[in-house]
PDB file of N, CA and C in Angstrom:
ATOM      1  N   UNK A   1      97.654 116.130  19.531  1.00  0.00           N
ATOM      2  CA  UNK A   1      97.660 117.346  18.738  1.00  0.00           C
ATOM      3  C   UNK A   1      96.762 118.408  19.373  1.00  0.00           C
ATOM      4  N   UNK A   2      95.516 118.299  20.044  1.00  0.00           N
ATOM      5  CA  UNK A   2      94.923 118.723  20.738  1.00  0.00           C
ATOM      6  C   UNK A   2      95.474 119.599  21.708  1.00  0.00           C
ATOM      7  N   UNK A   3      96.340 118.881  22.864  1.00  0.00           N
ATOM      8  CA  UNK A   3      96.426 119.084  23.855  1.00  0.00           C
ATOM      9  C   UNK A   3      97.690 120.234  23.405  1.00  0.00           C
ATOM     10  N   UNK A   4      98.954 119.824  22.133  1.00  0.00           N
ATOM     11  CA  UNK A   4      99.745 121.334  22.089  1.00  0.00           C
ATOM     12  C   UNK A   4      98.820 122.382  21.490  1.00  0.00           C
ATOM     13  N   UNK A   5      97.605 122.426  20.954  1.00  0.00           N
ATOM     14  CA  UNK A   5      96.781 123.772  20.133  1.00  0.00           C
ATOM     15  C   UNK A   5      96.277 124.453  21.769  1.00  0.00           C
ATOM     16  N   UNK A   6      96.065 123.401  22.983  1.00  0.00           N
ATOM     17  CA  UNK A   6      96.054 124.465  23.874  1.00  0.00           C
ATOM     18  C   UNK A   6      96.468 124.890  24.431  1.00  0.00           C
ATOM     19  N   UNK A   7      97.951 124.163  24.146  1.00  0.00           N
ATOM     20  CA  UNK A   7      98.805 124.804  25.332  1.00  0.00           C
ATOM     21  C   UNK A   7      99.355 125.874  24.798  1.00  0.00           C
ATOM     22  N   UNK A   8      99.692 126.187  23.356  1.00  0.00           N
ATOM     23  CA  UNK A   8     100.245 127.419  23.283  1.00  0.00           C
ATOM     24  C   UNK A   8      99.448 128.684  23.496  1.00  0.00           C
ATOM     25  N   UNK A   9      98.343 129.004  23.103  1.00  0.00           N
ATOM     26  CA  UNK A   9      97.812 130.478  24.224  1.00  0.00           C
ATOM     27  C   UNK A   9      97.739 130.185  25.502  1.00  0.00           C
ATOM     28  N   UNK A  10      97.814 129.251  26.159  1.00  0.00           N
ATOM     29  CA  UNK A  10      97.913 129.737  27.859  1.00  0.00           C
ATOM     30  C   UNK A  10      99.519 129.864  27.990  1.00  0.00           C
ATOM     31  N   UNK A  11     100.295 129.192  27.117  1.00  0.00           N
ATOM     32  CA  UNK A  11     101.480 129.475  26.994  1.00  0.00           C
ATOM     33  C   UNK A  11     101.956 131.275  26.673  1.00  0.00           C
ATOM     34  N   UNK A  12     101.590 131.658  25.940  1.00  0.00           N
ATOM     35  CA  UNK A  12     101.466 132.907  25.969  1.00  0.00           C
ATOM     36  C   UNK A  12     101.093 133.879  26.664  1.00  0.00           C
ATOM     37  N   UNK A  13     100.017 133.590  27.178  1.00  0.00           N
ATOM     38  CA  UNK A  13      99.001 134.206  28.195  1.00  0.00           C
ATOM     39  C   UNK A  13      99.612 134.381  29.664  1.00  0.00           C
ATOM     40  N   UNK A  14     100.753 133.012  29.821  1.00  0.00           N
ATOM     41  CA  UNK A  14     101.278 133.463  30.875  1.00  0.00           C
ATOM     42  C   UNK A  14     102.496 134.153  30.971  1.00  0.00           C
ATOM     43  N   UNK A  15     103.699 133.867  29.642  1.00  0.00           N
ATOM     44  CA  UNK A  15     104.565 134.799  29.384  1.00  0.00           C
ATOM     45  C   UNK A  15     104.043 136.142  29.702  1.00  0.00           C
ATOM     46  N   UNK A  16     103.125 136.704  29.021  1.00  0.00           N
ATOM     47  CA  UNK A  16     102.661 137.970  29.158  1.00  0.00           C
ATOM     48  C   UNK A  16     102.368 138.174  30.164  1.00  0.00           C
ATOM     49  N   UNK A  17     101.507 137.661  31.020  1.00  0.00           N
ATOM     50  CA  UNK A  17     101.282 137.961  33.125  1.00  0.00           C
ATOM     51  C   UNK A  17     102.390 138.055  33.576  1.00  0.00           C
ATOM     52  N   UNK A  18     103.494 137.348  33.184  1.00  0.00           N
ATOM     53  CA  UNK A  18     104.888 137.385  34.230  1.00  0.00           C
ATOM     54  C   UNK A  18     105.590 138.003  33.646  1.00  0.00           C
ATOM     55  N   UNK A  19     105.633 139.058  32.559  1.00  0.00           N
ATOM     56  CA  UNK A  19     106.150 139.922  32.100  1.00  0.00           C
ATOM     57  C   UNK A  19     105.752 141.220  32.438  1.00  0.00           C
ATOM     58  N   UNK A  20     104.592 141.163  32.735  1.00  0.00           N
ATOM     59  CA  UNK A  20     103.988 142.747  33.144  1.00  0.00           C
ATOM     60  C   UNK A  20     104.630 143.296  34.726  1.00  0.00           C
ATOM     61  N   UNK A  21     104.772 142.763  35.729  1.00  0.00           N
ATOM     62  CA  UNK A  21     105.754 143.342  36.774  1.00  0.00           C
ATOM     63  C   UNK A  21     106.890 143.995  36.415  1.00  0.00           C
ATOM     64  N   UNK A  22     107.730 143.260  34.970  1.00  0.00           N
ATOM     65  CA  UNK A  22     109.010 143.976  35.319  1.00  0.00           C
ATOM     66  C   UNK A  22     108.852 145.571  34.104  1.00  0.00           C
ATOM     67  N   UNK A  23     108.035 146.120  33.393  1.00  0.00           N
ATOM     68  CA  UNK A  23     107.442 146.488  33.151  1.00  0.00           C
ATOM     69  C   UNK A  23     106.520 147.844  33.877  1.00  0.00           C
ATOM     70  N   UNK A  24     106.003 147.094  34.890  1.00  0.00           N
ATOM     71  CA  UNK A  24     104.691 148.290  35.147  1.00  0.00           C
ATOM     72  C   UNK A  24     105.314 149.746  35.825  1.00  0.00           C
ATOM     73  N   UNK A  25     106.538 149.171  36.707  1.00  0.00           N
ATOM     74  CA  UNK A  25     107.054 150.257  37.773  1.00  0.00           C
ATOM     75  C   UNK A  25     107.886 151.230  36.784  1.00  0.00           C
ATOM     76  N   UNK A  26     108.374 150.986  35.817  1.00  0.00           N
ATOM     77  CA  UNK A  26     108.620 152.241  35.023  1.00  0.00           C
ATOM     78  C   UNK A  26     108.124 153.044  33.761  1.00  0.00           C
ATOM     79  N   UNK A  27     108.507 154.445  34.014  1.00  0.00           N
ATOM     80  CA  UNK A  27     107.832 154.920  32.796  1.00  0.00           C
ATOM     81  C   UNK A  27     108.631 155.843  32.032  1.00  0.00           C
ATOM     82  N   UNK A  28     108.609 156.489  31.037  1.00  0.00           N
ATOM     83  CA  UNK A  28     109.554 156.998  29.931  1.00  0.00           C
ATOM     84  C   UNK A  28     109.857 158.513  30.736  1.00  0.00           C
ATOM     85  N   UNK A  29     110.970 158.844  31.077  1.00  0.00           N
ATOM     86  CA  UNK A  29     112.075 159.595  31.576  1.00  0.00           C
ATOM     87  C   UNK A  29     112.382 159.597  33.273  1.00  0.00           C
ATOM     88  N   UNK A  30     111.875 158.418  33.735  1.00  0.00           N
ATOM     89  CA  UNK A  30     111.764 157.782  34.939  1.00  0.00           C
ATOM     90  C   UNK A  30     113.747 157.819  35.225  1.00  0.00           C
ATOM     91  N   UNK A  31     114.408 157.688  36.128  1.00  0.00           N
ATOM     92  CA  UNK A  31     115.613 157.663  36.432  1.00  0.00           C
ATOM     93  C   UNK A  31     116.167 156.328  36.464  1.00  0.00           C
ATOM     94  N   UNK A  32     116.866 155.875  35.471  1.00  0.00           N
ATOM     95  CA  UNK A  32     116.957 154.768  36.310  1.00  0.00           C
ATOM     96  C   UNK A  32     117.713 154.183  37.475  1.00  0.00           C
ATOM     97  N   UNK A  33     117.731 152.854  37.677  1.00  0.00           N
ATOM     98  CA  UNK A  33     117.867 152.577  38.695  1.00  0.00           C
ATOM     99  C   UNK A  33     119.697 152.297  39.464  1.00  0.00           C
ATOM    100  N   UNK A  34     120.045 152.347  40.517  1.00  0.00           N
ATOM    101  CA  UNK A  34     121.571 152.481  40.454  1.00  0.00           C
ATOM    102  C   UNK A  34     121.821 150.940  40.501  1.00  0.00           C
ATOM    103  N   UNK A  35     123.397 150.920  40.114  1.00  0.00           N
ATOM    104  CA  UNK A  35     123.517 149.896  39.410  1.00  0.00           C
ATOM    105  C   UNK A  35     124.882 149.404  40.217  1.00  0.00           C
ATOM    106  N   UNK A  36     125.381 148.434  40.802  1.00  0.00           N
ATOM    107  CA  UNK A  36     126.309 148.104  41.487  1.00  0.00           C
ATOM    108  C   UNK A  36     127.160 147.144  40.865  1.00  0.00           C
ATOM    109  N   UNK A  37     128.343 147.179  40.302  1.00  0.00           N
ATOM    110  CA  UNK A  37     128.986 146.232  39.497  1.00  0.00           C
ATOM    111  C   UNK A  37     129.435 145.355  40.118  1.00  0.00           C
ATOM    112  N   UNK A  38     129.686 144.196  39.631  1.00  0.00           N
ATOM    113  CA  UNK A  38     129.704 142.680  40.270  1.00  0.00           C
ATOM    114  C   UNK A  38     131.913 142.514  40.013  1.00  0.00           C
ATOM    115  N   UNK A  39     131.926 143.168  38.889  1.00  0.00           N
ATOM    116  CA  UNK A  39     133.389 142.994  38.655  1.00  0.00           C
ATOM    117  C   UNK A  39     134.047 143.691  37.297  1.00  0.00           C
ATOM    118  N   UNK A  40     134.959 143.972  37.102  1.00  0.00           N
ATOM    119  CA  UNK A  40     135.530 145.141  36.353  1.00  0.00           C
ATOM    120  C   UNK A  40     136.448 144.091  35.248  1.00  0.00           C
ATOM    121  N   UNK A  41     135.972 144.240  34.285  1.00  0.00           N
ATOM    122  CA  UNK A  41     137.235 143.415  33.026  1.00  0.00           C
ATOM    123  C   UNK A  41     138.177 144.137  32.539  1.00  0.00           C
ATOM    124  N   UNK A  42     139.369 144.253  32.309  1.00  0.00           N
ATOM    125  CA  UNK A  42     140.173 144.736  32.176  1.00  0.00           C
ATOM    126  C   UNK A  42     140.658 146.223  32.890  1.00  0.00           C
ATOM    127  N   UNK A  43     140.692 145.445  34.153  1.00  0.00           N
ATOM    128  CA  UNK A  43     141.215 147.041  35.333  1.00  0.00           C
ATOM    129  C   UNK A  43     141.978 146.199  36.159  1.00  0.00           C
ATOM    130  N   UNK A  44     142.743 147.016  36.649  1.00  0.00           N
ATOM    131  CA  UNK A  44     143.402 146.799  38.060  1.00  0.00           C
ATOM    132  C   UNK A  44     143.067 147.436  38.849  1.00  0.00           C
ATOM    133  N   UNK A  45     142.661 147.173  40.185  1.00  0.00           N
ATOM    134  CA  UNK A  45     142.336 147.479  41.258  1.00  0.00           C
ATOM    135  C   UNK A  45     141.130 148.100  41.184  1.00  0.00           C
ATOM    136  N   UNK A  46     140.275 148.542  42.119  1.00  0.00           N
ATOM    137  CA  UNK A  46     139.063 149.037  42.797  1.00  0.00           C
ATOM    138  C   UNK A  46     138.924 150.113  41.228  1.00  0.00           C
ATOM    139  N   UNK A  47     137.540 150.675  40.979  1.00  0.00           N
ATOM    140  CA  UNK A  47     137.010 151.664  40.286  1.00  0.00           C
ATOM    141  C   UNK A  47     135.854 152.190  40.315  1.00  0.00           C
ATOM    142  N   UNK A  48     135.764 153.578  40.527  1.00  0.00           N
ATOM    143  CA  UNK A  48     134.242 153.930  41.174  1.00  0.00           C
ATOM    144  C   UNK A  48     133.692 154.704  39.378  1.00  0.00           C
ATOM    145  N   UNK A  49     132.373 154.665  39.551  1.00  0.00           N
ATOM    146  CA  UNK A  49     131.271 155.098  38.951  1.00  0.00           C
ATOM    147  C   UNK A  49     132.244 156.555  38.521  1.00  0.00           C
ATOM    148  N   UNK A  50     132.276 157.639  39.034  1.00  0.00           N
ATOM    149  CA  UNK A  50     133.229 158.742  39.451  1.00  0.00           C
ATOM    150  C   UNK A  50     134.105 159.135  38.715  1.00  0.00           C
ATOM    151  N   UNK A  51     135.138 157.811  38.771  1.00  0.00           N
ATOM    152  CA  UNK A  51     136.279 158.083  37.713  1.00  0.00           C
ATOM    153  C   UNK A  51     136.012 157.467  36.674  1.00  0.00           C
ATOM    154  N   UNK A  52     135.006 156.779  36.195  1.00  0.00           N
ATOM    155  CA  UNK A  52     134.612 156.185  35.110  1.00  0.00           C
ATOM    156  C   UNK A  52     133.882 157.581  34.405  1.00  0.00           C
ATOM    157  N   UNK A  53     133.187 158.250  34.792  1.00  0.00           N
ATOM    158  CA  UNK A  53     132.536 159.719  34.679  1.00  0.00           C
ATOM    159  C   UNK A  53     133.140 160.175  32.941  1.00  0.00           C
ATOM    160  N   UNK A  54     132.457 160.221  31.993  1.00  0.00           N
ATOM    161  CA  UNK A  54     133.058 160.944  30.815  1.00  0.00           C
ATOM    162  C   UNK A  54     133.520 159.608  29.708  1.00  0.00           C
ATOM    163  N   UNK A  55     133.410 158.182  30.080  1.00  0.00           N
ATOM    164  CA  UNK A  55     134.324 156.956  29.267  1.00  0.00           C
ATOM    165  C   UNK A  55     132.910 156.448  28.766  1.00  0.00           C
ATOM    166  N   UNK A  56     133.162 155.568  28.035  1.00  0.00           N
ATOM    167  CA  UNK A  56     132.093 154.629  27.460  1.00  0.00           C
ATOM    168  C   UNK A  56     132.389 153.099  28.703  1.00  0.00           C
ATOM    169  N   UNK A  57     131.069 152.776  28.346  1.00  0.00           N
ATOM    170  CA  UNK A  57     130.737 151.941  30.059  1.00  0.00           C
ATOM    171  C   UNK A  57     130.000 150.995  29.486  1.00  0.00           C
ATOM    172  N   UNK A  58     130.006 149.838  29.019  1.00  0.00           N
ATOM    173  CA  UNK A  58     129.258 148.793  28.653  1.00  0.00           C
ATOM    174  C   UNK A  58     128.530 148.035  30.010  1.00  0.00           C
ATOM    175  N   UNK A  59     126.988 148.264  29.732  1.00  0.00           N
ATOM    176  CA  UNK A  59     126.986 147.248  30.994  1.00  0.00           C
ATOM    177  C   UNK A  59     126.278 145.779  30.618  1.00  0.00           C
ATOM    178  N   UNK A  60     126.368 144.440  30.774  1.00  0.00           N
ATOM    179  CA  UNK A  60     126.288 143.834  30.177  1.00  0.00           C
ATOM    180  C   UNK A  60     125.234 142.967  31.471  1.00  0.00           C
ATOM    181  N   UNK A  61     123.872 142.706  31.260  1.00  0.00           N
ATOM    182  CA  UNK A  61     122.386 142.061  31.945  1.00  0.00           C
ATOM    183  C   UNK A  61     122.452 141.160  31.451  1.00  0.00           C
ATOM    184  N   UNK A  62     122.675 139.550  32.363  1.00  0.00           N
ATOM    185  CA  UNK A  62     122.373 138.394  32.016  1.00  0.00           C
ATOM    186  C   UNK A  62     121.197 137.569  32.598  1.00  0.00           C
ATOM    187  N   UNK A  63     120.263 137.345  32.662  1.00  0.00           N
ATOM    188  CA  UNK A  63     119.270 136.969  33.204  1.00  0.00           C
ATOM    189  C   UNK A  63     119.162 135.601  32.671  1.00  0.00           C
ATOM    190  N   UNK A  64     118.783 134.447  33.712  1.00  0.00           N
ATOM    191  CA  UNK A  64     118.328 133.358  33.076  1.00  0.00           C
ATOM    192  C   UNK A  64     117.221 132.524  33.423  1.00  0.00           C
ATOM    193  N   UNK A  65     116.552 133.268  33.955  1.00  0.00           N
ATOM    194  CA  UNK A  65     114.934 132.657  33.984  1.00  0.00           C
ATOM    195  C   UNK A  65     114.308 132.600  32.382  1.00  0.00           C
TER     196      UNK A  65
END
């Protein structure tokens, strides 16, 4: 019982350290960053940024760390 009462603040403590990188490099009206799509759902053929220009654009970030 001991040993989980300490692990959860260093447990925390380090979430929070390895959270602050992705974090520090931006700031509020910063540009963001360009974005290269991996693959297009429901299109045929090739589609640039361009002609997408004016549509609604879902972009969908999966991360699994």
């Amino acid at each position: 019982m001991r040993c989980a009462r300490s692990a959860a603040p260093l447990a925390l403590v380090l979430a929070a350290a390895l959270g602050l990188p992705a974090i520090a490099g931006s700031e509020v009206g910063d540009q963001a960053p360009a974005v290269e799509p991996q693959g297009w759902i429901n299109n045929k053929g090739p589609v640039s940024w361009m002609g997408m220009r004016g549509k609604l654009v879902l972009i969908e970030k999966w991360a699994t760390w």
